[in-house]
Protein backbone atom coordinates (compact mmCIF):
# COMPACT_ATOMS: atom_id res chain seq x y z
CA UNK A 1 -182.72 -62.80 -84.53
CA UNK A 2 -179.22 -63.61 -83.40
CA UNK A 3 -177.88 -60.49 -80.62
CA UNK A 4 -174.48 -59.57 -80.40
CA UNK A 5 -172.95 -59.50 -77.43
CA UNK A 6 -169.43 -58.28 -76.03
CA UNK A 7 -168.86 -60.06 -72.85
CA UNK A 8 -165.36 -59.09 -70.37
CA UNK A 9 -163.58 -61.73 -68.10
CA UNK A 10 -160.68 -62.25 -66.51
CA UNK A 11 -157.88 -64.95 -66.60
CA UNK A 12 -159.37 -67.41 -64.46
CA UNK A 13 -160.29 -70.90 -64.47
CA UNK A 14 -163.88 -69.72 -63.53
CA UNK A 15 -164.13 -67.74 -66.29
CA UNK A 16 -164.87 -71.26 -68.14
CA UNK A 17 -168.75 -71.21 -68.85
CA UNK A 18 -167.99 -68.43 -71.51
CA UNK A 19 -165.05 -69.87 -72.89
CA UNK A 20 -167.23 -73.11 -73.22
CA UNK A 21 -170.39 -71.53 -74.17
CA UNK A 22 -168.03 -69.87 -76.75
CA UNK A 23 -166.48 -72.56 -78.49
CA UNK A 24 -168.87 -75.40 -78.08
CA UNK A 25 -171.15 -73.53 -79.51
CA UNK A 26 -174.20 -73.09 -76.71
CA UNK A 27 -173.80 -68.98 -77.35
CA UNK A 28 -174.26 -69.78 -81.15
CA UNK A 29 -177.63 -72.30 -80.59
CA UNK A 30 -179.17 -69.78 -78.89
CA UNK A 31 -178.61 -67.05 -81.46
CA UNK A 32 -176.23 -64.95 -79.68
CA UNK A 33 -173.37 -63.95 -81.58
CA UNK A 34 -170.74 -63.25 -78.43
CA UNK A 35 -167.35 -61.55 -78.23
CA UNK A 36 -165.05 -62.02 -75.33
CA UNK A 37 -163.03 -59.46 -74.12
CA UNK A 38 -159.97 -60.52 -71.78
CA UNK A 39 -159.08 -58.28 -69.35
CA UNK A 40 -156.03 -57.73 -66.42
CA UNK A 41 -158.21 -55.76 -63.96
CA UNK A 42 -161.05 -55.81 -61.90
CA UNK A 43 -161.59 -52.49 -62.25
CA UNK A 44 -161.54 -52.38 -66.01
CA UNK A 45 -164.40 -55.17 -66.11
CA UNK A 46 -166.49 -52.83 -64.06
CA UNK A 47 -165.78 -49.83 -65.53
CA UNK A 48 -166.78 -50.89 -68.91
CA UNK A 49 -169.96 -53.00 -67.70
CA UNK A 50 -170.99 -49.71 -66.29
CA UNK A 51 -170.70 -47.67 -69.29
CA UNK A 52 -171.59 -49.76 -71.83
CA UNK A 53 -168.95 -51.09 -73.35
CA UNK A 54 -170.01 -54.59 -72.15
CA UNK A 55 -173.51 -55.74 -72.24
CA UNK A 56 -172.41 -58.04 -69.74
CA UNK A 57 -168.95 -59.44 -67.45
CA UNK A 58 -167.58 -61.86 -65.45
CA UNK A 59 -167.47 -60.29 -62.27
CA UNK A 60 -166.71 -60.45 -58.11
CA UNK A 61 -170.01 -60.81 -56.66
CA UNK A 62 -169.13 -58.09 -54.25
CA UNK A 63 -168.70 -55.56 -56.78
CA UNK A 64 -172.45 -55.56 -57.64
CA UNK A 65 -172.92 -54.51 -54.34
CA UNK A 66 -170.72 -51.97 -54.13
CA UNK A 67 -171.69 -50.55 -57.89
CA UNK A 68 -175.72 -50.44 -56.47
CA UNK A 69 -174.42 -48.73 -53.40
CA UNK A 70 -171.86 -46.36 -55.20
CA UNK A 71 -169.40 -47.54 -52.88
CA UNK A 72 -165.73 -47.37 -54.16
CA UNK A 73 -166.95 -46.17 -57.71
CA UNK A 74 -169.62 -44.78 -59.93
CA UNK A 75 -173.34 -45.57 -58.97
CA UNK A 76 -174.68 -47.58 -61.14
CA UNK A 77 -177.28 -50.44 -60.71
CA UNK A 78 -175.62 -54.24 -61.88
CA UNK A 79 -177.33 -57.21 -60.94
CA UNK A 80 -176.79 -60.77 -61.90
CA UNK A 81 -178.94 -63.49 -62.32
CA UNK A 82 -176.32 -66.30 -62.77
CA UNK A 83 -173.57 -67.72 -60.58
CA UNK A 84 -170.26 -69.02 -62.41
CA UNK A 85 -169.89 -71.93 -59.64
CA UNK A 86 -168.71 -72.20 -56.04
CA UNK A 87 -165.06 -72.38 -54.38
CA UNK A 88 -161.86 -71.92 -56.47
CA UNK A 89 -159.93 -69.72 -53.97
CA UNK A 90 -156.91 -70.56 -51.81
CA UNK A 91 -154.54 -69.05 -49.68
CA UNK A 92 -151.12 -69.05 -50.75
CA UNK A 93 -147.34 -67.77 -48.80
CA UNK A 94 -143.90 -67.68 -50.38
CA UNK A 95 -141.48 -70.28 -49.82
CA UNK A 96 -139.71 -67.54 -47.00
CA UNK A 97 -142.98 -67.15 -44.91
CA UNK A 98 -143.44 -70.82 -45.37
CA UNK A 99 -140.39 -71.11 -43.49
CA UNK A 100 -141.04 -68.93 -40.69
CA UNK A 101 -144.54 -70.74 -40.50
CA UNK A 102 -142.48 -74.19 -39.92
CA UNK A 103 -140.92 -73.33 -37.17
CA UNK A 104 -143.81 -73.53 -35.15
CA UNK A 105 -145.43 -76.28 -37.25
CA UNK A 106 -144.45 -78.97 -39.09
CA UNK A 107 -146.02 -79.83 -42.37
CA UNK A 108 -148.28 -76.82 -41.77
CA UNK A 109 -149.32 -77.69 -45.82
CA UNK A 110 -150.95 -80.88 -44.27
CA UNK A 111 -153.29 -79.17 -41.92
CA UNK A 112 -154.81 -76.49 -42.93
CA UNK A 113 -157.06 -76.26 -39.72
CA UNK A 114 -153.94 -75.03 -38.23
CA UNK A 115 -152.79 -72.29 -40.61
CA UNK A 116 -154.49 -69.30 -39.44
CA UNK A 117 -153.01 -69.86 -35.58
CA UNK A 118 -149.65 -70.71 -36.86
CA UNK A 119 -149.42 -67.64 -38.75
CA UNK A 120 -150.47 -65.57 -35.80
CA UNK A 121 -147.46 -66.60 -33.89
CA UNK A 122 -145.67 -65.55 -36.96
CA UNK A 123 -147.15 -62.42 -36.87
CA UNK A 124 -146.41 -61.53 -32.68
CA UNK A 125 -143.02 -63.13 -33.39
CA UNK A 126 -142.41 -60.38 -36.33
CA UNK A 127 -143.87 -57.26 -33.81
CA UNK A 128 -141.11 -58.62 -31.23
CA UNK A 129 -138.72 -58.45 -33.59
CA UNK A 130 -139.54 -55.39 -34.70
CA UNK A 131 -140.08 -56.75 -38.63
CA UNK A 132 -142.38 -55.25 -41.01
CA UNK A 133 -145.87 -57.07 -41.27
CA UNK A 134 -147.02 -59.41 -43.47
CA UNK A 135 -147.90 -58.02 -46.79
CA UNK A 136 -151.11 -60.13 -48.25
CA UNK A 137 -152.78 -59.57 -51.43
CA UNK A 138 -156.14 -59.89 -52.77
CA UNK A 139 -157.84 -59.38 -56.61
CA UNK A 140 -159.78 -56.11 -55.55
CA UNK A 141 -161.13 -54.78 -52.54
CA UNK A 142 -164.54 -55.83 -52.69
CA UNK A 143 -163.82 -59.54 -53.14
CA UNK A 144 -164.73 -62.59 -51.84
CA UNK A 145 -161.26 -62.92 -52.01
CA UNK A 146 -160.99 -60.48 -49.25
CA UNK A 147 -163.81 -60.99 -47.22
CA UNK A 148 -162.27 -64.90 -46.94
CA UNK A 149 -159.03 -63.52 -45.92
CA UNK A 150 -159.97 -61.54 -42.98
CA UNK A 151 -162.23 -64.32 -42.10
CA UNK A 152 -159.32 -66.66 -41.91
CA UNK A 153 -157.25 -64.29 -40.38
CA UNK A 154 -159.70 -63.51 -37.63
CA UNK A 155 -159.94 -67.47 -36.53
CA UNK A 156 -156.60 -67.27 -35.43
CA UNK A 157 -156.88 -63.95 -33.24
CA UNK A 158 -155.32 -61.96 -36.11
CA UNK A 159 -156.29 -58.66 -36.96
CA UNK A 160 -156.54 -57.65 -40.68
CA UNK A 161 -156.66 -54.13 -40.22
CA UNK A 162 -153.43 -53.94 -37.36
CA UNK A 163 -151.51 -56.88 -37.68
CA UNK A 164 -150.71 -57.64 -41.35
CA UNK A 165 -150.97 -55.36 -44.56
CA UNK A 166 -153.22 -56.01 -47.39
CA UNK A 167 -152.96 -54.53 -50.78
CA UNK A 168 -154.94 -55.68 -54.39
CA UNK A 169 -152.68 -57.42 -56.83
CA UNK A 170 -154.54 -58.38 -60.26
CA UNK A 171 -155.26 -62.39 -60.30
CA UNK A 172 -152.70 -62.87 -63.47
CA UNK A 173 -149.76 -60.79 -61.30
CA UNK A 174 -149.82 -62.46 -58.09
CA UNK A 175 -147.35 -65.49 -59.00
CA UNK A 176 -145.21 -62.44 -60.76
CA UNK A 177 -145.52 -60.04 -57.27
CA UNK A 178 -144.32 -63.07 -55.18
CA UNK A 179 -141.84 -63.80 -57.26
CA UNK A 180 -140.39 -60.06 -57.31
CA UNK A 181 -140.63 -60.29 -53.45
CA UNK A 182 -143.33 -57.22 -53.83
CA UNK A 183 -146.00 -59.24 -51.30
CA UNK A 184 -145.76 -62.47 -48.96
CA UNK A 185 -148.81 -64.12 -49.49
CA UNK A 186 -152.31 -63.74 -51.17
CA UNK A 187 -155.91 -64.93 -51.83
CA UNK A 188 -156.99 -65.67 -54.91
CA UNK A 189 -158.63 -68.36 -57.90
CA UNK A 190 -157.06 -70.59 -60.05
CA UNK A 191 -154.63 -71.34 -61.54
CA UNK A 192 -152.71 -68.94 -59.57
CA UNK A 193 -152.70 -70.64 -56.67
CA UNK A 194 -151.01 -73.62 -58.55
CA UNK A 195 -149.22 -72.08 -61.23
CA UNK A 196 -147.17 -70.08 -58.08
CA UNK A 197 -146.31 -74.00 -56.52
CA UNK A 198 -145.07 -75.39 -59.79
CA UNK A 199 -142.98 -72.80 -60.92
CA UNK A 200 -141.86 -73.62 -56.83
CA UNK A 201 -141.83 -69.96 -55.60
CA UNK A 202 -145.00 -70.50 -53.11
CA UNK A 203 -147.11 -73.02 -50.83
CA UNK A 204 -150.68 -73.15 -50.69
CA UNK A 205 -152.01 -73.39 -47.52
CA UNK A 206 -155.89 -73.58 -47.40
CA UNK A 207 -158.50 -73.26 -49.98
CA UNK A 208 -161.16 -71.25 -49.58
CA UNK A 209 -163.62 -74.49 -49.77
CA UNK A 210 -162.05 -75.19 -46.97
CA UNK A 211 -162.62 -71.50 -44.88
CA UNK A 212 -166.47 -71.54 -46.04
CA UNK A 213 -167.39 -74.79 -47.73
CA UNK A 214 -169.34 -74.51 -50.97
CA UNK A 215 -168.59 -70.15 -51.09
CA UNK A 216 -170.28 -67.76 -54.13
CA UNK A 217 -167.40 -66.70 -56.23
CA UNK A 218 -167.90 -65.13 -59.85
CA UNK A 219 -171.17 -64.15 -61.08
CA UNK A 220 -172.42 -62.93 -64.20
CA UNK A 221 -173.02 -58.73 -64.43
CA UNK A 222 -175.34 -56.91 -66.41
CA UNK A 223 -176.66 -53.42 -65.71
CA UNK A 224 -180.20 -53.26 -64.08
CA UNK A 225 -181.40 -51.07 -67.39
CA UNK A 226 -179.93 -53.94 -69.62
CA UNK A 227 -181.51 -56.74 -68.50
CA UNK A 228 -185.07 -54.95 -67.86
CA UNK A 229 -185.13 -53.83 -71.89
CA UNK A 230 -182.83 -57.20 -73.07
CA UNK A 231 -185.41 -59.70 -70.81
CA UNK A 232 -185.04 -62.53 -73.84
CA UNK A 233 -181.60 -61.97 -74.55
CA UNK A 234 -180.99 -62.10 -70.83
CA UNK A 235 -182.99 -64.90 -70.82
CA UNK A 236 -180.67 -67.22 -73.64
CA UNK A 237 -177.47 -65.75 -72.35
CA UNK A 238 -178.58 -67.76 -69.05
CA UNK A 239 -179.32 -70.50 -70.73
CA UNK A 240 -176.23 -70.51 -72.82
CA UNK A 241 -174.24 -70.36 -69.78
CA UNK A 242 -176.22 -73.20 -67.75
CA UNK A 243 -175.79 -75.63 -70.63
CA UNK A 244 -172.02 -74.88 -70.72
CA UNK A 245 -171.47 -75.22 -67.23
CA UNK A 246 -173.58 -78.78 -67.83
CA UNK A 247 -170.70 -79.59 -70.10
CA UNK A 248 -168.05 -78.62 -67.80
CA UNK A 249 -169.28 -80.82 -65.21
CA UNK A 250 -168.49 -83.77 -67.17
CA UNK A 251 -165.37 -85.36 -66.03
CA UNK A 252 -165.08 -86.80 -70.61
CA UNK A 253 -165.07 -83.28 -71.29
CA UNK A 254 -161.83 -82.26 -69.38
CA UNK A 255 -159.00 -82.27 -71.62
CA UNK A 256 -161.02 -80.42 -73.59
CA UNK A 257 -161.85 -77.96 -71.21
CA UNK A 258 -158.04 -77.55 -70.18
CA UNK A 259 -157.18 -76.81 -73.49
CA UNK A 260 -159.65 -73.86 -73.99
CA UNK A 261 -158.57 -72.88 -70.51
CA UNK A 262 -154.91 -73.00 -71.66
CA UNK A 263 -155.26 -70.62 -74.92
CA UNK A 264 -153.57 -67.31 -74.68
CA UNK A 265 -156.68 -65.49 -75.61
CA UNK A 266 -158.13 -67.00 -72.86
CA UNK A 267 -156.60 -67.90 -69.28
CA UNK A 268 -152.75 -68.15 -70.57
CA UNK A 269 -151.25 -70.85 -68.04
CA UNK A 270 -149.50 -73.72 -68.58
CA UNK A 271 -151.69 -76.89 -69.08
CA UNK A 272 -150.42 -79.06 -66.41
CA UNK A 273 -151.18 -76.03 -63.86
CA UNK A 274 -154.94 -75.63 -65.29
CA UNK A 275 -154.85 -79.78 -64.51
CA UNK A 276 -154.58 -79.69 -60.91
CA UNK A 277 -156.43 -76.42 -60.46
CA UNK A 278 -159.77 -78.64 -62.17
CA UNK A 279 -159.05 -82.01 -60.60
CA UNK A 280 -158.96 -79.93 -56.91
CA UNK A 281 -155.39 -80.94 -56.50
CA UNK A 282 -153.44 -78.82 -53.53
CA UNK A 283 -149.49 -80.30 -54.31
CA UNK A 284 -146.82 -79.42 -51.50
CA UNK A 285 -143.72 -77.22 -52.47
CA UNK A 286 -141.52 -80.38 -54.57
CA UNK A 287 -144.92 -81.50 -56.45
CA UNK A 288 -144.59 -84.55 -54.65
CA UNK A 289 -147.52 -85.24 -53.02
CA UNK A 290 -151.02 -83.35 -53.71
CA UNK A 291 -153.99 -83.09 -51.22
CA UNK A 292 -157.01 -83.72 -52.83
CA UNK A 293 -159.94 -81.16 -52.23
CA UNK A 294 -162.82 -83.10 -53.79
CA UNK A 295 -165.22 -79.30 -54.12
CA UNK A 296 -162.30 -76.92 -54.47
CA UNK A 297 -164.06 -76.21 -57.72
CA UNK A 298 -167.46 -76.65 -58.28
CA UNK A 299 -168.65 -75.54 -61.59
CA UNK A 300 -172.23 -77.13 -61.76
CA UNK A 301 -173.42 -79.52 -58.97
CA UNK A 302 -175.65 -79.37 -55.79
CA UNK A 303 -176.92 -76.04 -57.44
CA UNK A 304 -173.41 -74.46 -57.82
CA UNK A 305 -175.30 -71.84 -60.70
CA UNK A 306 -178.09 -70.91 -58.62
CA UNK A 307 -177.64 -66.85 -57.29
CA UNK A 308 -178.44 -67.62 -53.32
CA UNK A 309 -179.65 -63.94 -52.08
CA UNK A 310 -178.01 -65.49 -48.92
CA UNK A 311 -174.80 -65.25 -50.39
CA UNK A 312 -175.43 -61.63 -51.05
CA UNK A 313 -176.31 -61.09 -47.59
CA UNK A 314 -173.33 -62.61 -46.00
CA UNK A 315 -171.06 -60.21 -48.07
CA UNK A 316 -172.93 -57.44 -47.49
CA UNK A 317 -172.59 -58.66 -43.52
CA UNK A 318 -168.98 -58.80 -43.89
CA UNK A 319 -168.72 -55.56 -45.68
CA UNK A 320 -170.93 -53.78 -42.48
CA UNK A 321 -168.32 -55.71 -40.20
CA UNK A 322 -164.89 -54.55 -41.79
CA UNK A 323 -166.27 -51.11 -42.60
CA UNK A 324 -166.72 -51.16 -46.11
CA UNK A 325 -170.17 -49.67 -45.88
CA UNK A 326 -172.37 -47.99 -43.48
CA UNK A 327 -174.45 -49.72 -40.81
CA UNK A 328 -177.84 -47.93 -42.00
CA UNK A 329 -177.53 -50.40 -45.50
CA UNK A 330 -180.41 -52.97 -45.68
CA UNK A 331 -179.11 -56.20 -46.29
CA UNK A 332 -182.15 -58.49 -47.11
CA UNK A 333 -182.74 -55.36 -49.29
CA UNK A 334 -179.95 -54.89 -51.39
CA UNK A 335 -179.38 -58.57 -51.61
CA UNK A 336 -182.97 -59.05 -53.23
CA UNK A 337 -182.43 -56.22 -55.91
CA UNK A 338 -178.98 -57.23 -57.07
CA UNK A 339 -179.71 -61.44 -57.48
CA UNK A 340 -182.05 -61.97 -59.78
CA UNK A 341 -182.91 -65.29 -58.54
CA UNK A 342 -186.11 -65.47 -59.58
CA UNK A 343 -185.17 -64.45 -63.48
CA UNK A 344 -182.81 -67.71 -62.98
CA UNK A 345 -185.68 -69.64 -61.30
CA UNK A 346 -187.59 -68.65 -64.17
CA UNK A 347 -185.68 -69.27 -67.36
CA UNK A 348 -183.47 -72.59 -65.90
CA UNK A 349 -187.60 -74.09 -64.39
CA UNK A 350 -188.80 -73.82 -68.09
CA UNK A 351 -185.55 -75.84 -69.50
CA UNK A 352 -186.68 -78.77 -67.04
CA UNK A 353 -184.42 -77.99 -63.98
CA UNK A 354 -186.41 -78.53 -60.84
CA UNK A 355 -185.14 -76.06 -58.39
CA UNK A 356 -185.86 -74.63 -54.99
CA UNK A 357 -188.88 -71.99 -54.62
CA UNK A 358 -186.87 -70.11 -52.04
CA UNK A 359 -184.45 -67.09 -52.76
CA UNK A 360 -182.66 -67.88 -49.73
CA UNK A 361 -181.39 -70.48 -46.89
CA UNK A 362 -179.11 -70.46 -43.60
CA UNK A 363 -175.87 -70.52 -44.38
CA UNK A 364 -173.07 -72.05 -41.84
CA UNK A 365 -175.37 -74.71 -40.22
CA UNK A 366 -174.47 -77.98 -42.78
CA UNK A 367 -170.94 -80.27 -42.31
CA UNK A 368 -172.23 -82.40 -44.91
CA UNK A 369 -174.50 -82.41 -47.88
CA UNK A 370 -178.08 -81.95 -47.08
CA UNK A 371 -181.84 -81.63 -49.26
CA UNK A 372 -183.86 -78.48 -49.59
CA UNK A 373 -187.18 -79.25 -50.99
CA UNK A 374 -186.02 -82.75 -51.88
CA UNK A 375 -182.59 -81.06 -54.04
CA UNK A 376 -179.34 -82.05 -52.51
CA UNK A 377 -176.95 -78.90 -51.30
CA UNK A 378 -173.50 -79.17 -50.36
CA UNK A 379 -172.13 -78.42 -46.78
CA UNK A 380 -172.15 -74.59 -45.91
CA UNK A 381 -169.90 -74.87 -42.79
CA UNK A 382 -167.66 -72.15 -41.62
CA UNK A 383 -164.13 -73.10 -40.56
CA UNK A 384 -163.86 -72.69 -36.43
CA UNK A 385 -161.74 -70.68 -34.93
CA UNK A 386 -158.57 -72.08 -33.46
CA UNK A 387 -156.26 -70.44 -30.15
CA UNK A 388 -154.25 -72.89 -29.52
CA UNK A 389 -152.05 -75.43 -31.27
C-alpha cells in the first residue's frame, strides 16, 4: 500500500536526496507517495516535525538533541536513522572584513590554515580601536554550523562568547544580511557560501571540510513515536533516500541534479552557483581562480549516509563545552537513543550494503582515508590550532 508522506526541507544543496528521491522516482518505487514542503526557518522545520505536521524533515543534527533534551524548545523525542552526507559548510566575510583581514595577510583566501589567527588580530585591532565586534551568523543555534564556528574561532585564541557577536540568520538570508551590511561574516551550506562570491559581495575563507574533515551535517527527523508505529514505512523512506543519494554520487547525473537543485520550488539559486557548490569549487572574490576542495560535499561515499553515534557525541561534547546544556547529560546515552544506527544497519545490510557492525569510532585521529572492518572511511582530522603567523 503506497503511504503518504509530507516531508519539510530547507533551501540547501543538501537537501538533494529528497529532491532526487522525488523526481527520479525512488519515493514512488517504494510506494511512498511524498510531498515536500520548502521552508525559510529552522525553527519552522522543527516545529512542525514535532507536532505532526511532518511525518518527517530535513533537519540540523543538533536539533534532535536538543528536541530529546527539551533544550531551546518543546520536549519531544526525534531521532534519525539516516544522514544526508558529510561537509557542505564554509566560512564566509564581506568584502570590508576581507580587507581588514589583508592587512595582516596576503591572499588570506589561499590559506585557510591561517584564517582563524588572522582574524584574531582583526579582532584585538578592533578592541584598540574601540570598534564594535565582529558580527557572525549562523542557521540556528544548535547547528553544526555553530559548533564549527566557535571551533574555528577558538584555534586562533578567539573567544566566541567575548570577542565577536553571533546571531542566527536563516541559510536563504545570509547573502541578503551581508549585503544590507546587517552581519560581517557567517557559517553556513551551500550555495550560500558561493552564491554570496558571485554576486561579489563576500569571500569564503575555509570550508568546514576543512575545520573537521568528513563532519555530520543534515540528517533525516522523525519523531521517536513515528518511526516505532511506521517501522516499514521508515524502513522504504531509508531506502528511498539511500538509492537517491546512490544517484547523486554519480558524476553523469550532475546537470541533472543542478537543475532540480536550481527549481524555485526547490533550492532557488542561480545554476552556475549550485555548479561550484557540487564540484567543491571555493573561487576568490573576481571568480578568477577557484580552490578545489575535492570532499567539500560528500553526498554518498566512504559511508557519508551512515548515522555515526560518534557524531552525536561530539555535538553533544561541544554543546556541554559552550554551555548549551548541563554537565549531568549522558552523552554515550543520548547519542544511542537519538541515531538509529542500527535501524540503518538493518534496512541498508538487507539491500546488499556491507557495512560496519559498530555504532561508533574515534573521531579526530585519521589525516587520510583509512578501513574499518575492511570499509574505507575518510579522514576525521581536526584543524590545529594556530598562534602565530
Amino acid at each position: 500500500m503506497t503511504e503518504k508522506l509530507n516531508i519539510g526541507f530547507t533551501p540547501l544543496t543538501d537537501a538533494a536526496p529528497l529532491i532526487v528521491a522525488k523526481e527520479e522516482g525512488f519515493f514512488a518505487k517504494n510506494d511512498l507517495d511524498v510531498t515536500l514542503h520548502r521552508e525559510v526557518s529552522w525553527s519552522n522545520i522543527r516545529d512542525k516535525l514535532a507536532f505532526g505536521e511532518f511525518e518527517a524533515a530535513h533537519m540540523l543534527a543538533p536539533m534532535l538533541m536538543t528536541s530529546a533534551l527539551g533544550v531551546g524548545g518543546v520536549k519531544r523525542p526525534l531521532v534519525t536513522a539516516y544522514s544526508f552526507g558529510l561537509n557542505g559548510n564554509a566560512v564566509s566575510v564581506s568584502n570590508a572584513l576581507y580587507a581588514e583581514l589583508s592587512q595582516f595577510e596576503s591572499q588570506l583566501v589561499l590559506k585557510p590554515e591561517k584564517s582563524a589567527w588572522t582574524l584574531k588580530q582583526v579582532v584585538e585591532q578592533r578592541k584598540q580601536q574601540g570598534l564594535p565586534m565582529i558580527r557572525f551568523a549562523v542557521v540556528f543555534p544548535f547547528s553544526m554550523h555553530q559548533y564549527l564556528l566557535r571551533y574555528w574561532l577558538a584555534t586562533g585564541g578567539i573567544d566566541p562568547d567575548q570577542d565577536v557577536q553571533i546571531t542566527v540568520v536563516p541559510p536563504s538570508r545570509m547573502v541578503q544580511a551581508l549585503e544590507e551590511d546587517l552581519i560581517d561574516a557567517y557559517c553556513v551550506g551551500e550555495p550560500w557560501n558561493t552564491h554570496a562570491v558571485k554576486r561579489e559581495v563576500g569571500v569564503t575563507l575555509i570550508t568546514g571540510y576543512e575545520i573537521w574533515n568528513n563532519a555530520p551535517e543534515k540528517v533525516l527527523g522523525v519523531r521517536k513515536e513515528w518511526a516505532d508505529t511506521n517501522q516499514q514505512t521508515h524502513e522504504r523512506l531509508i531506502l528511498s533516500l539511500y538509492q537517491a543519494s546512490e544517484w547523486i554520487s554519480r558524476v553523469e547525473n550532475r546537470e541533472r541534479l543542478t537543475e532540480y537543485l536550481s527549481l524555485p520550488e526547490y533550492v532557488g539559486a542561480p545554476i552556475e552557483s549550485i555548479q561550484n557548490a557540487i564540484n567543491g569549487e571555493v573561487c576568490n572574490p573576481s571568480c578568477s581562480t577557484c580552490r578545489k576542495i575535492p570532499n567539500f560535499a560528500l553526498p554518498f561515499n566512504n559511508l557519508a549516509n551512515f548515522p555515526w553515534q560518534s557524531h552525536a557525541e561530539w555535538v553533544l561534547s561541544q554543546m556541554k563545552r559552550w554551555g548549551q546544556i548541563p554537565d549531568e547529560v549522558d552523552i554515550a546515552e543520548t547519542a544511542e537513543a537519538v541515531y538509529l544506527t542500527d535501524v540503518y544497519r538493518s534496512v541498508l545490510t538487507a539491500y546488499g550494503v556491507q557495512l560496519p557492525s559498530v555504532n561508533k569510532k574515534v573521531e579526530g585521529q585519521h589525516s587520510e582515508p583509512w578501513l574499518l572492518e575492511g570499509i574505507e572511511l575518510g579522514a576525521d582530522q581536526f584543524i590545529a590550532p594556530l598562534t602565530e603567523n
